[in-house]
Protein backbone atom coordinates (compact mmCIF):
# COMPACT_ATOMS: atom_id res chain seq x y z
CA UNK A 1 -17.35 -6.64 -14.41
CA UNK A 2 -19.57 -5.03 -17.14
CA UNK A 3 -17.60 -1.82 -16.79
CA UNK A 4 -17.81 0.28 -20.03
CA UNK A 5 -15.20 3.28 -21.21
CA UNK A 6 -16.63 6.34 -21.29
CA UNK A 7 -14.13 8.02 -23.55
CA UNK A 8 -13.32 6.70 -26.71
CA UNK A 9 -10.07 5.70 -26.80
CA UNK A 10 -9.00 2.42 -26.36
CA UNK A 11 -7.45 1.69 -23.07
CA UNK A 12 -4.68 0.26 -24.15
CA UNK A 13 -3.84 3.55 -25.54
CA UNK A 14 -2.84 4.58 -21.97
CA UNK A 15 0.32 2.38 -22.21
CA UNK A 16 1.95 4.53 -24.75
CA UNK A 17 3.36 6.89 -23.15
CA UNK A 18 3.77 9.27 -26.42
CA UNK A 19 0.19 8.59 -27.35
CA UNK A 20 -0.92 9.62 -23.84
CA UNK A 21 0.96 12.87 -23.18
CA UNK A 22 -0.81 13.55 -27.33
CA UNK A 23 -4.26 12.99 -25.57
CA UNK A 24 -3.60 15.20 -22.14
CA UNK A 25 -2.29 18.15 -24.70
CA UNK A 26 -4.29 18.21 -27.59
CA UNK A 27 -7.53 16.64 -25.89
CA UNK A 28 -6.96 17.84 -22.37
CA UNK A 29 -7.70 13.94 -21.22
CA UNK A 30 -7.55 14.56 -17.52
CA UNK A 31 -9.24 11.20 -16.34
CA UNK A 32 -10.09 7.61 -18.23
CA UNK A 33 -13.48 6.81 -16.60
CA UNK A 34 -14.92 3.03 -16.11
CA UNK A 35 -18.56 3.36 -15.44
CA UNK A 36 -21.41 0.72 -14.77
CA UNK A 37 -24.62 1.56 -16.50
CA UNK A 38 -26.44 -0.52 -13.85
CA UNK A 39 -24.66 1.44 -11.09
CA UNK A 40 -23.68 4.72 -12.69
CA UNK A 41 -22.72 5.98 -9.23
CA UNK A 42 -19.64 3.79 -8.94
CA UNK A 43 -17.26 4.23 -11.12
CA UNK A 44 -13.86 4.13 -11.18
CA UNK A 45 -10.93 7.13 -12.82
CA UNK A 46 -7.59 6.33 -14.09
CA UNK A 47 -6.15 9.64 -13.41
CA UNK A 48 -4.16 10.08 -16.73
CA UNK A 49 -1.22 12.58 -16.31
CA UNK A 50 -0.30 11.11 -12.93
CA UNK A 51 -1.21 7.79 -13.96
CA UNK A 52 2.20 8.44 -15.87
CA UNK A 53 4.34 9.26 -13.01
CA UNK A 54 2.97 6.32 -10.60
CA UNK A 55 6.20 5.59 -9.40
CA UNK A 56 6.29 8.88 -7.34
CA UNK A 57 2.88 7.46 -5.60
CA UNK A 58 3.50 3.45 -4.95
CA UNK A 59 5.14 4.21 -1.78
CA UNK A 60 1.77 5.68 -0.23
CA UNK A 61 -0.67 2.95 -2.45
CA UNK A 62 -2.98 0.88 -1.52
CA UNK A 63 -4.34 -2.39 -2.60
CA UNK A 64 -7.88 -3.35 -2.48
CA UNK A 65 -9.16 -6.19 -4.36
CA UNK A 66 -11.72 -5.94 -6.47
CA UNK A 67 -13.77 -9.01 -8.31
CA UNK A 68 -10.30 -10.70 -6.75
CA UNK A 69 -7.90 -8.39 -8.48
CA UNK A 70 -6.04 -6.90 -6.40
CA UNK A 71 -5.59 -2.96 -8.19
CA UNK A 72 -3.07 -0.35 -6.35
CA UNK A 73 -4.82 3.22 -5.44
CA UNK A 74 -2.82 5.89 -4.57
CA UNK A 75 -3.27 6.70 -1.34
CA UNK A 76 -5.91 9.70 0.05
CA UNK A 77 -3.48 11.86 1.09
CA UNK A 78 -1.97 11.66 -2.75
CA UNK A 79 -5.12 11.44 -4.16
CA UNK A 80 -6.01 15.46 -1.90
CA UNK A 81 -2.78 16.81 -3.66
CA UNK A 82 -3.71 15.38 -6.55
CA UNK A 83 -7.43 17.35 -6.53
CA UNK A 84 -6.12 20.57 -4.78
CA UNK A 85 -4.06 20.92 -8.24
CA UNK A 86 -7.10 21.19 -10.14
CA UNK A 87 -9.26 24.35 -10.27
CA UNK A 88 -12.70 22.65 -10.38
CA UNK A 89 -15.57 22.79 -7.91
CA UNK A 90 -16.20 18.75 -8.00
CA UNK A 91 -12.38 18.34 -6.83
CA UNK A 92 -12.94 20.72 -3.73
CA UNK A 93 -16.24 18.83 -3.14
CA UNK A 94 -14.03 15.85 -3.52
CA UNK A 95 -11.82 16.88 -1.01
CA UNK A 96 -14.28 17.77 1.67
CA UNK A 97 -15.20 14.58 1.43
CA UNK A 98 -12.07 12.38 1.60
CA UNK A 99 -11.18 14.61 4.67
CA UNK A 100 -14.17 13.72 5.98
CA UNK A 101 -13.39 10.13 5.41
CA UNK A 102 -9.79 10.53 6.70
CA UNK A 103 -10.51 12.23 9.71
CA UNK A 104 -14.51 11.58 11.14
């Protein structure tokens, strides 16, 4: 897949619950980012606080396979509250655009 971590901590971190809510408080770890250094434009965010509470958003997700793994994304809709919670100008850009995509 040649996807590389951008932050260093090991993924497998993110199972530890304990260990993660210790990352979002004293490191403010919003996202775990998987980037391609041959396609730096596509990467793909493990959103880590919700990430945590995925249960609330499986009964919106979506699967889409990938490299024939089939990975659940939380749906647009979730992924807009999601953004709107955030106070950043990339997450209202974001937004535009996943309207856009949701309603052309």
């Amino acid at each position: 897949m040649k996807y590389e971590q951008r932050v260093p901590v090991a993924v497998e971190e993110l199972g530890d619950e304990r260990k993660t809510l210790d990352l979002i408080k004293k490191k403010h770890l919003i996202a775990y980012t998987f980037f391609n250094p041959s396609e730096p434009l596509f990467s793909i965010d493990v959103i880590v606080g919700a990430s945590l509470k995925f249960r609330d958003y499986e009964k919106h997700c979506m699967h889409i396979a990938v490299w024939n793994i089939s990975i659940p994304v939380v749906s647009i809709d979730d992924l807009i509250c999601m953004k709107k919670k955030s106070d950043r100008k990339k997450d209202a850009e974001d937004i535009a655009a996943l309207l856009e995509l949701k309603c052309p």
